[in-house]
PDB file of N, CA and C in Angstrom:
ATOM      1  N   UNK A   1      89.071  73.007 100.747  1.00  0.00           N
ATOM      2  CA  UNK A   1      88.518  73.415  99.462  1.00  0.00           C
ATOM      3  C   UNK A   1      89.644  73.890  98.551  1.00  0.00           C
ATOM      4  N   UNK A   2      89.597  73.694  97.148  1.00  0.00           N
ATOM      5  CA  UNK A   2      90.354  74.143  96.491  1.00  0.00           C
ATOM      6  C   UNK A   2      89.579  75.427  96.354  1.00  0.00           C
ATOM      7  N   UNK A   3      90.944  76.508  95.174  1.00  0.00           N
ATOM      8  CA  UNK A   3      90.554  77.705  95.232  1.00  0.00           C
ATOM      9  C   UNK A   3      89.469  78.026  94.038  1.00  0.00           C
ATOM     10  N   UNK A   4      89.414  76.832  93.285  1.00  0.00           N
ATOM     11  CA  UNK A   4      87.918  76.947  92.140  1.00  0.00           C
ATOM     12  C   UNK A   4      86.936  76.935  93.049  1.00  0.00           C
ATOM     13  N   UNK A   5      86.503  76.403  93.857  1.00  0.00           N
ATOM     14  CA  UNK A   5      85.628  76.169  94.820  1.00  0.00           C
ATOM     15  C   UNK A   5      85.010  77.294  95.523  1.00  0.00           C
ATOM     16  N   UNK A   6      85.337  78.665  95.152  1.00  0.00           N
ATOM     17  CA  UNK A   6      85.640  79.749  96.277  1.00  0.00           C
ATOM     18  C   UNK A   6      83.884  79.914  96.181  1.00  0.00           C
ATOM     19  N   UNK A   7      83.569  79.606  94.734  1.00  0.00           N
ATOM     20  CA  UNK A   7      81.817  79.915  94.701  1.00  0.00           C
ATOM     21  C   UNK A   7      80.971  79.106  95.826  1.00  0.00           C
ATOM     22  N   UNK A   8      81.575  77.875  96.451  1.00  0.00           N
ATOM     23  CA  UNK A   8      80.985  77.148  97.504  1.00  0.00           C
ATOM     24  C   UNK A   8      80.743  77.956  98.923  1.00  0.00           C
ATOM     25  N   UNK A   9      82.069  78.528  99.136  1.00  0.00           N
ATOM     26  CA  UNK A   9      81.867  79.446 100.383  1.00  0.00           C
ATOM     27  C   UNK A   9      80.723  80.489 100.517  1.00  0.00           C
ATOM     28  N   UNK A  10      80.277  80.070 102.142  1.00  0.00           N
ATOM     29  CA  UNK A  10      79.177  81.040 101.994  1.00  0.00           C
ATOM     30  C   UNK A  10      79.361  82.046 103.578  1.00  0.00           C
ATOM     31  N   UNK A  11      79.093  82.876 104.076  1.00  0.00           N
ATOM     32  CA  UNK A  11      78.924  83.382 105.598  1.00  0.00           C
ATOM     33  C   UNK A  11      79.788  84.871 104.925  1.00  0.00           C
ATOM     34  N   UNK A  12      80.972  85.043 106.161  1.00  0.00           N
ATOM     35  CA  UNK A  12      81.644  86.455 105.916  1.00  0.00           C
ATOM     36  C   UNK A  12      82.772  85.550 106.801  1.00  0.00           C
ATOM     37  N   UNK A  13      84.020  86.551 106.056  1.00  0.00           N
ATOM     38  CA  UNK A  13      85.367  86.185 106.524  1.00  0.00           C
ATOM     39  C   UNK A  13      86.031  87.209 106.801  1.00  0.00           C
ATOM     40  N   UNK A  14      86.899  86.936 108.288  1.00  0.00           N
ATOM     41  CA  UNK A  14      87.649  88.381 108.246  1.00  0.00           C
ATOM     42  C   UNK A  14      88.952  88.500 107.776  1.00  0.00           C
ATOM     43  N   UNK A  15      89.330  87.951 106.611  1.00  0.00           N
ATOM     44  CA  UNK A  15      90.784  88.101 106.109  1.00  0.00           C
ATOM     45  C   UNK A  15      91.107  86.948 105.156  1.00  0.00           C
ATOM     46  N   UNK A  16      91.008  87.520 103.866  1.00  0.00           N
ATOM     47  CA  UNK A  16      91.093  86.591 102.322  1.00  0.00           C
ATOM     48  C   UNK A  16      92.813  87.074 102.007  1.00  0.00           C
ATOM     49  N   UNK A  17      93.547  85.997 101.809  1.00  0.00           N
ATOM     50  CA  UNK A  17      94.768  86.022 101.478  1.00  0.00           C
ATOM     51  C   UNK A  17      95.018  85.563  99.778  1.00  0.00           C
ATOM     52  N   UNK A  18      96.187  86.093  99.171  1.00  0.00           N
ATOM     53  CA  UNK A  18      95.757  85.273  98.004  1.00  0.00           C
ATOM     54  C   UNK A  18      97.891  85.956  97.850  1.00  0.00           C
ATOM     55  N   UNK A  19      98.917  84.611  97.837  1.00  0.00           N
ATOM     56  CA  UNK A  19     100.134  85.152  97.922  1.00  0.00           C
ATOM     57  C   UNK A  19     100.868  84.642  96.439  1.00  0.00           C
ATOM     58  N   UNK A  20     100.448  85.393  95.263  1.00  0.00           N
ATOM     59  CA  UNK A  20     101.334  85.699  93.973  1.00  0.00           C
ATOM     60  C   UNK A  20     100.266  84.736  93.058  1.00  0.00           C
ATOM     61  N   UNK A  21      99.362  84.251  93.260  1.00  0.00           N
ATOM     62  CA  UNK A  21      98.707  83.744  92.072  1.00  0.00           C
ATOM     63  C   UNK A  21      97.922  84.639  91.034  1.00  0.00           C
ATOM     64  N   UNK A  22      97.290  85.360  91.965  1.00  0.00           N
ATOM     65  CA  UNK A  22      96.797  86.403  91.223  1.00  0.00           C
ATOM     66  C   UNK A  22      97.213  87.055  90.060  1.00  0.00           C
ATOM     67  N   UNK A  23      98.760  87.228  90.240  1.00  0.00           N
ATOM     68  CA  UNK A  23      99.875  87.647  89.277  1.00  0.00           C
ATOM     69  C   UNK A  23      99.809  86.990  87.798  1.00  0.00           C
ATOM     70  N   UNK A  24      99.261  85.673  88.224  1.00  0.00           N
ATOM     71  CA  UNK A  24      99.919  84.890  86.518  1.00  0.00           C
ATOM     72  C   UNK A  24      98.174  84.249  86.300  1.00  0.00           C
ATOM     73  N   UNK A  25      97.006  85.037  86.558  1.00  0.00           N
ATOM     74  CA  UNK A  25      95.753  84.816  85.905  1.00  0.00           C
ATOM     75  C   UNK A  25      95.675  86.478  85.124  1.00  0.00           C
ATOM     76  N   UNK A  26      94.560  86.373  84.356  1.00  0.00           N
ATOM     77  CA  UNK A  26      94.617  87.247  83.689  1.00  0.00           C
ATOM     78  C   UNK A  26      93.371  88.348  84.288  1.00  0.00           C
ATOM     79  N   UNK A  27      93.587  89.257  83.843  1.00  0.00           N
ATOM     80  CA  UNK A  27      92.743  90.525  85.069  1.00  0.00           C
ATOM     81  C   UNK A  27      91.303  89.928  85.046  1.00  0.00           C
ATOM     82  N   UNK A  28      90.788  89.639  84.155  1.00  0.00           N
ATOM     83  CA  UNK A  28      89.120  89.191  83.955  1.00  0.00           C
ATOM     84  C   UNK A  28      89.468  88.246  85.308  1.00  0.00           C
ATOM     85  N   UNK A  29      89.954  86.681  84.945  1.00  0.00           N
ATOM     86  CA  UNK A  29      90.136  86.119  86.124  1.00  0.00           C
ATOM     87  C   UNK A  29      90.163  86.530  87.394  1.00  0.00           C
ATOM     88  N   UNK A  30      91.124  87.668  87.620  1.00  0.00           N
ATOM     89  CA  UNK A  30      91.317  87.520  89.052  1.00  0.00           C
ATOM     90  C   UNK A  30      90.409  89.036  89.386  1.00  0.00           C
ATOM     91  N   UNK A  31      89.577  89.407  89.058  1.00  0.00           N
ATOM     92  CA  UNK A  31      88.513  90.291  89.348  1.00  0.00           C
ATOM     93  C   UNK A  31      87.469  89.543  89.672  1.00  0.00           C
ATOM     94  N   UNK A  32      87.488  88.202  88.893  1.00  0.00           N
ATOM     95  CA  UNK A  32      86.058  87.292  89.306  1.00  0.00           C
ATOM     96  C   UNK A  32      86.616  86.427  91.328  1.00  0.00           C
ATOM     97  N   UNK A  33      87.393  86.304  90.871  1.00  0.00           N
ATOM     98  CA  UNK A  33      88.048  85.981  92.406  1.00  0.00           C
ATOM     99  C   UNK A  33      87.083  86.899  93.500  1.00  0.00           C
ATOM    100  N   UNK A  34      88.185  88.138  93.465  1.00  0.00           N
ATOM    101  CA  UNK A  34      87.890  89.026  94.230  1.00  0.00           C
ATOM    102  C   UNK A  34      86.321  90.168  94.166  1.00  0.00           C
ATOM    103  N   UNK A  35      85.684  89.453  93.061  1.00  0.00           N
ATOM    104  CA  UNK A  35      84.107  89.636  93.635  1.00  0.00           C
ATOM    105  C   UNK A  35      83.908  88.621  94.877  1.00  0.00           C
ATOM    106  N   UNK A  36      84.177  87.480  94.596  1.00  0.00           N
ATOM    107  CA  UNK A  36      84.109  86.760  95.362  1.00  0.00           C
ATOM    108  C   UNK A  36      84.806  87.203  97.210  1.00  0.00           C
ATOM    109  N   UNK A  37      85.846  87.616  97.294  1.00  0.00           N
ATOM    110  CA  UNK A  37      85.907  88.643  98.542  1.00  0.00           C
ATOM    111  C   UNK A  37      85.395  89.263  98.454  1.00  0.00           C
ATOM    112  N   UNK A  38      84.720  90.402  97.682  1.00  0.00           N
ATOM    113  CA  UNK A  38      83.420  91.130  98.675  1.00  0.00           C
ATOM    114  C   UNK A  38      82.455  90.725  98.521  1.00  0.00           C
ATOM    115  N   UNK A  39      81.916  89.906  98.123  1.00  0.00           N
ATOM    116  CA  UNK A  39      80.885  88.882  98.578  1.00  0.00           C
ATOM    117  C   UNK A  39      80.471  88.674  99.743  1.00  0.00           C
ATOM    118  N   UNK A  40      81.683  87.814 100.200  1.00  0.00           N
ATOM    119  CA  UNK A  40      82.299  87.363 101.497  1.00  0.00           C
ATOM    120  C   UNK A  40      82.158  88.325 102.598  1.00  0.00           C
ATOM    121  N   UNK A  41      81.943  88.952 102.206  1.00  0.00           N
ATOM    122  CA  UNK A  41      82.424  90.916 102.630  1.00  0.00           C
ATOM    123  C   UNK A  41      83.958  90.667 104.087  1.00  0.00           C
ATOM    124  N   UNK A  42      84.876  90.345 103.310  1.00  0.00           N
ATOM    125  CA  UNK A  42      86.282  89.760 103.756  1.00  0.00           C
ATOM    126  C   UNK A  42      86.532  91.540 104.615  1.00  0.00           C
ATOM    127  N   UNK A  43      86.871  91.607 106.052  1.00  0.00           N
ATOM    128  CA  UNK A  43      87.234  92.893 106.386  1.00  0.00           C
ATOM    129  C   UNK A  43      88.482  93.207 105.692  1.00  0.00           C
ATOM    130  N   UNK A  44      89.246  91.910 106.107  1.00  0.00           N
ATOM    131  CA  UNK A  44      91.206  92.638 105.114  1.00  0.00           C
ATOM    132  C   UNK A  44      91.469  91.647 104.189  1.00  0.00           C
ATOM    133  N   UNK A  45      91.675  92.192 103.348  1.00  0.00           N
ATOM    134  CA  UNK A  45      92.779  91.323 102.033  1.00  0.00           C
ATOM    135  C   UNK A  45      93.802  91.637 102.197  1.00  0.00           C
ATOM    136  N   UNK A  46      94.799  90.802 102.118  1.00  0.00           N
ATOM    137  CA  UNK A  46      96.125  91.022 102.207  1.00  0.00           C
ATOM    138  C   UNK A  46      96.915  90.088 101.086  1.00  0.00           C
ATOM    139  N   UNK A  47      97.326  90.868  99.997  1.00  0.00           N
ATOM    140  CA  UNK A  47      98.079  90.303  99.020  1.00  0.00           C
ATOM    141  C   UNK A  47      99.342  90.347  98.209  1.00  0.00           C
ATOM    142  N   UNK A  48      99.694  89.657  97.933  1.00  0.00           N
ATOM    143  CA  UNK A  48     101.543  89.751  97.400  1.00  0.00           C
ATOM    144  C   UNK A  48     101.817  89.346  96.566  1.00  0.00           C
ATOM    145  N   UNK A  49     102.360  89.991  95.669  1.00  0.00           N
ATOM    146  CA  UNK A  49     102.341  90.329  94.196  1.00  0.00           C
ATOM    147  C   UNK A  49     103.363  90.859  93.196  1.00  0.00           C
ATOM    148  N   UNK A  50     103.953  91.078  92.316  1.00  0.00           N
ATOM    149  CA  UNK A  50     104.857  92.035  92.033  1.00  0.00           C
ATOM    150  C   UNK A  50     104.398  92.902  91.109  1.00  0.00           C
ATOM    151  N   UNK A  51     105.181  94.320  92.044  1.00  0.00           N
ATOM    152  CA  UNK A  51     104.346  95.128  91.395  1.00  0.00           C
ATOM    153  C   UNK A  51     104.547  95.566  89.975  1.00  0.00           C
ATOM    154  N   UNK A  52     105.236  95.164  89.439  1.00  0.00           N
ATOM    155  CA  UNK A  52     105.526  95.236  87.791  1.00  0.00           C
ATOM    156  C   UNK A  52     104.526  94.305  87.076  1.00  0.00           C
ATOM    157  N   UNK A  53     104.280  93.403  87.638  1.00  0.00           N
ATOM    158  CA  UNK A  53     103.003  92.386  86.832  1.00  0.00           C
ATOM    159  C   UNK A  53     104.164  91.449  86.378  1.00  0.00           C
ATOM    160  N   UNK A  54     103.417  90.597  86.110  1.00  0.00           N
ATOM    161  CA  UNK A  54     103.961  89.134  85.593  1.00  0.00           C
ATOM    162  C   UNK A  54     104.347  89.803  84.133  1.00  0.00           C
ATOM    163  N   UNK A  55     105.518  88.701  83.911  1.00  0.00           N
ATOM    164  CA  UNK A  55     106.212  89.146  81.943  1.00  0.00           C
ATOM    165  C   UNK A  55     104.920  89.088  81.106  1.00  0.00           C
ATOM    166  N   UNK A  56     104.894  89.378  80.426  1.00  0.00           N
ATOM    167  CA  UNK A  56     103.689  89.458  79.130  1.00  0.00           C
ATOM    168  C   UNK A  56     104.348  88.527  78.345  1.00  0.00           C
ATOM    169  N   UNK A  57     103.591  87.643  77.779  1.00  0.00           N
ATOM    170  CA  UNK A  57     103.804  86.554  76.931  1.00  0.00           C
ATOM    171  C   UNK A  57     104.154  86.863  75.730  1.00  0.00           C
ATOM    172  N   UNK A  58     105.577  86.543  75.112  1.00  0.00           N
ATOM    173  CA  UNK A  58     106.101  87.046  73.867  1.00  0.00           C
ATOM    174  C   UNK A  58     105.739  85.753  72.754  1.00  0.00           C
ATOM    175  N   UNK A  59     104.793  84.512  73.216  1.00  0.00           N
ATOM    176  CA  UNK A  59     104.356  83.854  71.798  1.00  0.00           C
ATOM    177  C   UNK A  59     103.504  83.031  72.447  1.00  0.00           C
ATOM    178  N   UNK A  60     102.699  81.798  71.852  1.00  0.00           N
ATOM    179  CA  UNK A  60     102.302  80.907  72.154  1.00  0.00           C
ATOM    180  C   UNK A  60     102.672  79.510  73.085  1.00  0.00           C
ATOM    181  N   UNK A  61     104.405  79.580  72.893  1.00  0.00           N
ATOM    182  CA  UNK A  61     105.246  78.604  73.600  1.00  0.00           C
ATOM    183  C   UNK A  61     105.869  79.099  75.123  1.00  0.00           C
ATOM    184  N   UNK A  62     105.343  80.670  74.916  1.00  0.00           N
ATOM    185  CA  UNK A  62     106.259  81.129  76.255  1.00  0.00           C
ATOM    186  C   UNK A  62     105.535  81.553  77.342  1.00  0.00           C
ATOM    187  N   UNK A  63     106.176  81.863  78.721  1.00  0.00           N
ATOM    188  CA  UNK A  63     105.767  81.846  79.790  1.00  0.00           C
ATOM    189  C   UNK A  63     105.315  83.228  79.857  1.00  0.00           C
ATOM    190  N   UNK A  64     103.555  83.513  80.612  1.00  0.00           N
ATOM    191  CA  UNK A  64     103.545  85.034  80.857  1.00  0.00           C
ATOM    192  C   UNK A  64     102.490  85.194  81.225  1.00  0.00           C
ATOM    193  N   UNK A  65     101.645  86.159  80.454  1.00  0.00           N
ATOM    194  CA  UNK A  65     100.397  86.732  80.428  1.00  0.00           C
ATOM    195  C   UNK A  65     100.017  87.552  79.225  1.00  0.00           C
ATOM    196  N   UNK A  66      98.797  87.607  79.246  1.00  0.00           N
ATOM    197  CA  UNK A  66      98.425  88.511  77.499  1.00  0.00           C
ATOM    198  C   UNK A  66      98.581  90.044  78.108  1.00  0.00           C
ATOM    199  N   UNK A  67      97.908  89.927  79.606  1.00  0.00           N
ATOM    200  CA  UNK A  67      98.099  91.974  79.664  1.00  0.00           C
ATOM    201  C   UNK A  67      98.102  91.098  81.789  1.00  0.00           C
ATOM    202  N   UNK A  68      99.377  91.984  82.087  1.00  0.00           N
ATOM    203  CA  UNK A  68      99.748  91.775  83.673  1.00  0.00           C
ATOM    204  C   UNK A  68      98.950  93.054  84.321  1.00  0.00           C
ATOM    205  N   UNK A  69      99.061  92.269  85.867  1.00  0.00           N
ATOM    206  CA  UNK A  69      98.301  93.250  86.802  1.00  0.00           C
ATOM    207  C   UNK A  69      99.249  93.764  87.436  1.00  0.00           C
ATOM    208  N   UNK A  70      99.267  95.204  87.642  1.00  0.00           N
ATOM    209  CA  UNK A  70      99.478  96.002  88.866  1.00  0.00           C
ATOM    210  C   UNK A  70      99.278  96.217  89.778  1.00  0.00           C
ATOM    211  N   UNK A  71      99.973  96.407  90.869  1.00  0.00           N
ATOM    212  CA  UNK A  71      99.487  96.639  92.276  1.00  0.00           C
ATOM    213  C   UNK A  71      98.547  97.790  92.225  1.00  0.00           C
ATOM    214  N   UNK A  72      97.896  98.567  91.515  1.00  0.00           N
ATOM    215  CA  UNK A  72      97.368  99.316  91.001  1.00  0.00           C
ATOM    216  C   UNK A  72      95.208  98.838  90.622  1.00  0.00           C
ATOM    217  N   UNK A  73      96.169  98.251  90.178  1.00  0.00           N
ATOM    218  CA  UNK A  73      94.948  97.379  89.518  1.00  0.00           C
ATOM    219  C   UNK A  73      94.172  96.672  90.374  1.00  0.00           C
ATOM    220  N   UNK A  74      94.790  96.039  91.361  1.00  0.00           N
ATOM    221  CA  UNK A  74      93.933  95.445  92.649  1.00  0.00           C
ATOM    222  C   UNK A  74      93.245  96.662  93.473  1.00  0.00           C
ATOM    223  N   UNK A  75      93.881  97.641  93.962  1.00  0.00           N
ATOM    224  CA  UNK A  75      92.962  98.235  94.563  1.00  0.00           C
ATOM    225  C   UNK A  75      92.299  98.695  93.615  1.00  0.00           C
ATOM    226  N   UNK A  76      91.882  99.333  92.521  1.00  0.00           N
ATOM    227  CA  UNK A  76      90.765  99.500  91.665  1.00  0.00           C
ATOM    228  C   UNK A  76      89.932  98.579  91.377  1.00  0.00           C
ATOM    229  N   UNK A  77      90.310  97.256  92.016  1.00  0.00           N
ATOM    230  CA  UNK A  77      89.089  95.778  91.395  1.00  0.00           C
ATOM    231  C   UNK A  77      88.367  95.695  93.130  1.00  0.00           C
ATOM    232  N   UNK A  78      89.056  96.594  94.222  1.00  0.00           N
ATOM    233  CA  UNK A  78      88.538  96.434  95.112  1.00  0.00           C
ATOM    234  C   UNK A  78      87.918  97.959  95.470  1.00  0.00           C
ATOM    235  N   UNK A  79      86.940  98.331  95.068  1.00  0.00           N
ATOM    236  CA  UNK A  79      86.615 100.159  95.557  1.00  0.00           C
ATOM    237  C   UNK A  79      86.237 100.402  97.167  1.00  0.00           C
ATOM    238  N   UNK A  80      85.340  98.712  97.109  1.00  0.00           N
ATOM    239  CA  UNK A  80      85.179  99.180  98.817  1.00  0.00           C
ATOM    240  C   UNK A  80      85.891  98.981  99.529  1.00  0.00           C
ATOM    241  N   UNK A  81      87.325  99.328  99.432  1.00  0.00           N
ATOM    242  CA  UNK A  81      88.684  99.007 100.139  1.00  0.00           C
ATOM    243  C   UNK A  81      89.354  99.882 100.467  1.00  0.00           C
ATOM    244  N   UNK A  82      90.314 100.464 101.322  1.00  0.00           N
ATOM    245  CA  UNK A  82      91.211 100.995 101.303  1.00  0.00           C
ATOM    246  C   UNK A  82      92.361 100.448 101.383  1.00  0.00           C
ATOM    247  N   UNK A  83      93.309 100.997 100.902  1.00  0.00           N
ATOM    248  CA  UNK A  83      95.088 100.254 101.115  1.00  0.00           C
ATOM    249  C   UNK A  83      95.286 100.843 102.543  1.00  0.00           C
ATOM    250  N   UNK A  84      95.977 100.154 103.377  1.00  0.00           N
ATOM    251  CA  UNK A  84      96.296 100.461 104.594  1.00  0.00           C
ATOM    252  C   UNK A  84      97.667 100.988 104.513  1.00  0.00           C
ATOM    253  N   UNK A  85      98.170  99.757 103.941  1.00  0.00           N
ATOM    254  CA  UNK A  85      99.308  99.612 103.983  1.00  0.00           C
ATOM    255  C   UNK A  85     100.013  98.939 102.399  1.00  0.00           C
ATOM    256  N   UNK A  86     100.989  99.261 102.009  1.00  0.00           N
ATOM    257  CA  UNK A  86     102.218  98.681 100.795  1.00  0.00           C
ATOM    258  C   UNK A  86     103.634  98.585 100.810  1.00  0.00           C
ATOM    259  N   UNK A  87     103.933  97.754 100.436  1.00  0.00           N
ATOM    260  CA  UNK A  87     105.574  97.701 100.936  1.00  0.00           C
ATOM    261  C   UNK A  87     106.223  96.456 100.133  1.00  0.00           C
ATOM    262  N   UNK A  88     107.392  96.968  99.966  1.00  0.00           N
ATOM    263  CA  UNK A  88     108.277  95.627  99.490  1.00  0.00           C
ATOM    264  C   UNK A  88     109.130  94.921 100.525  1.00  0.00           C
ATOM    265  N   UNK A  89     109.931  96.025 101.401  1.00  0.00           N
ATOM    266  CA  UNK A  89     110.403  95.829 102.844  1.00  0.00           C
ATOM    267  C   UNK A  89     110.073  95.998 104.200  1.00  0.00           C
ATOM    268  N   UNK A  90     109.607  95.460 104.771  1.00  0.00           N
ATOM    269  CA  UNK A  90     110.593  94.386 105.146  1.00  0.00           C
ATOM    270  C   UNK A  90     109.832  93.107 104.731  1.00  0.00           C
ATOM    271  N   UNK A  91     108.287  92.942 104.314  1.00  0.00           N
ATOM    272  CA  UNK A  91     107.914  91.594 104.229  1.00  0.00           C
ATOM    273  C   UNK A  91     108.147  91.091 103.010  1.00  0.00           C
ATOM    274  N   UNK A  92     107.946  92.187 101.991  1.00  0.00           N
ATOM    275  CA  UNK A  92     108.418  91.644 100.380  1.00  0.00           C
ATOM    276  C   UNK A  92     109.889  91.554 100.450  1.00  0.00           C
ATOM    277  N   UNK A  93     110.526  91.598  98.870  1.00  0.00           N
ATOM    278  CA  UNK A  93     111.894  91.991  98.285  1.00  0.00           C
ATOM    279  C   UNK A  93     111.482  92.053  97.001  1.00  0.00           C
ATOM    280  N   UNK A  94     113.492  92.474  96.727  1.00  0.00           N
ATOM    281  CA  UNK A  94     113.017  92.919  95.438  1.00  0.00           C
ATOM    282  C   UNK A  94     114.677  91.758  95.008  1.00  0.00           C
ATOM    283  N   UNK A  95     113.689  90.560  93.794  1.00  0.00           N
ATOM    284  CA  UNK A  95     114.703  90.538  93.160  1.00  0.00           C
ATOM    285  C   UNK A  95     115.616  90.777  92.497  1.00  0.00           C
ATOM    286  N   UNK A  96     116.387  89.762  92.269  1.00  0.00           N
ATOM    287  CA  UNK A  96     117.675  89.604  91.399  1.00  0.00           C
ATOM    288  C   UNK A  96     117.746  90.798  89.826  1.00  0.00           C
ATOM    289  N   UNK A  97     116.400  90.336  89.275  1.00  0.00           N
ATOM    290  CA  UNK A  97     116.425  90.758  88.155  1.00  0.00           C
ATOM    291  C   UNK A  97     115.024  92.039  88.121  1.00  0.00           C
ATOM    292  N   UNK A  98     115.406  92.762  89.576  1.00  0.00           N
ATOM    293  CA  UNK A  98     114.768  94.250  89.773  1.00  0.00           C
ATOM    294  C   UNK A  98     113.546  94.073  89.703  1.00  0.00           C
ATOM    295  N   UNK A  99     112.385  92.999  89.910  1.00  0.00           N
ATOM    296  CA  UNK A  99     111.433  92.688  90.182  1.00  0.00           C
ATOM    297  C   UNK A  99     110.711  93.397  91.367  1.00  0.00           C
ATOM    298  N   UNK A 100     109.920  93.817  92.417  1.00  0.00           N
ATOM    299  CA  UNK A 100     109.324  93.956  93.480  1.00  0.00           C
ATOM    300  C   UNK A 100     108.470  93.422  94.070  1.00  0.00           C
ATOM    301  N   UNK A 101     108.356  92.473  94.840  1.00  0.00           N
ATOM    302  CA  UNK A 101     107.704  91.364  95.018  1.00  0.00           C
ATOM    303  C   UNK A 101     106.681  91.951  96.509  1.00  0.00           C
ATOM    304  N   UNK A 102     105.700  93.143  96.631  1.00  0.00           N
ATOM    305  CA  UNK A 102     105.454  93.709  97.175  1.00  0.00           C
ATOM    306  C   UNK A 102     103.915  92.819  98.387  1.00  0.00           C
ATOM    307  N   UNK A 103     103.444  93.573  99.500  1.00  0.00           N
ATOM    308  CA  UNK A 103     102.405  92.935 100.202  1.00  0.00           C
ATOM    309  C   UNK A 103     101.501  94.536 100.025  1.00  0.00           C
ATOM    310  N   UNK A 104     100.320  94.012  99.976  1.00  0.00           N
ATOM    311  CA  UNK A 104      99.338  95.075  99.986  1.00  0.00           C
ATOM    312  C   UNK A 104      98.224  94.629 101.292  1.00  0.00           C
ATOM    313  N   UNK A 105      97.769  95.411 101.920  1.00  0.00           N
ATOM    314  CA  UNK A 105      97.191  95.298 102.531  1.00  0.00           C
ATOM    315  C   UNK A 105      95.619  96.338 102.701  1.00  0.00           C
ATOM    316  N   UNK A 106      94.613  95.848 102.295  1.00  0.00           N
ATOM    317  CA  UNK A 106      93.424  96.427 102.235  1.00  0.00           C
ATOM    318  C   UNK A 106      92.303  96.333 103.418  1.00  0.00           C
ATOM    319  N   UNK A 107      91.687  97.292 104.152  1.00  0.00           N
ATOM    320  CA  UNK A 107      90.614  97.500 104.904  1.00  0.00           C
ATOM    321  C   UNK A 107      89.329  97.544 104.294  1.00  0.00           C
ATOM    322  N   UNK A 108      88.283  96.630 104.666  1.00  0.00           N
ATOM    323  CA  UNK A 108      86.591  97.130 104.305  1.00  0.00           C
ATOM    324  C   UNK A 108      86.751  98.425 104.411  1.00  0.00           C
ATOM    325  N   UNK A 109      85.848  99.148 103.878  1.00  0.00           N
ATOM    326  CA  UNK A 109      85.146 100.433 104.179  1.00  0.00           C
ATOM    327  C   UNK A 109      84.002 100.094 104.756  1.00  0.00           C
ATOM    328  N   UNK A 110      84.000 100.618 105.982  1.00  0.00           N
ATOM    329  CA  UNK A 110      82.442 100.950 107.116  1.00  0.00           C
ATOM    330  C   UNK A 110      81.562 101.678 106.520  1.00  0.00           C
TER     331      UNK A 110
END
C-alpha cells in the first residue's frame, strides 16, 4: 500500500513508523496521518525527524514549508502517548549545518 492509502487499513498495529516525511507536510497534514495511528490504536510510534522542523519557505519557488513541525508538536498531535524515549545519539545525528535529526519514540497509554 502506498502511504495515501493509510485510510484502507483496518484491524490494530503494534508499531507505525513514519522516518522524516512527516517533516516536509504541513502540520494539518501530518495530524490527519497520525489520527490515523490512533485509529489503528498503533501501541509504539517511532519517528525521526529534525527537531528544528523543516526550513520555512522563503517564496513560491523555494524549498520548505509555510509553518514546520517540532518534535514537540508530535507528541501534542499524539495525547494518548507517552514519549519513552528521544535522542539524536546514537540513532539520530546532527548535521553539517547544526540540524538534529532526532528518533522519538512513543508508548499507547493503557
Amino acid at each position: 500500500m502506498c502511504s495515501w492509502q493509510i485510510e484502507r487499513l483496518q484491524g490494530n498495529v503494534d508499531l507505525f513508523v513514519n522516518f522524516i516525511s512527516f517533516q516536509k507536510m504541513e502540520p494539518t497534514v501530518a495530524q490527519k496521518y497520525l489520527s490515523h495511528v490512533v485509529r489503528l490504536d498503533a501501541k509504539w510510534v517511532l519517528l525521526r525527524n529534525l527537531r528544528e522542523g523543516m526550513m520555512v519557505k522563503k517564496g513560491p519557488e523555494t524549498y520548505g514549508v509555510e509553518k514546520p513541525i517540532h518534535s514537540e508538536d508530535y507528541v501534542r498531535m499524539l495525547p494518548g502517548y507517552t514519549l519513552v524515549a528521544r535522542n539524536v545519539l546514537p540513532f539520530g545525528f546532527r548535521t553539517v549545518d547544526g540540524f538534529h535529526s532526532e528518533l522519538l519514540l512513543l508508548k499507547r497509554k493503557d
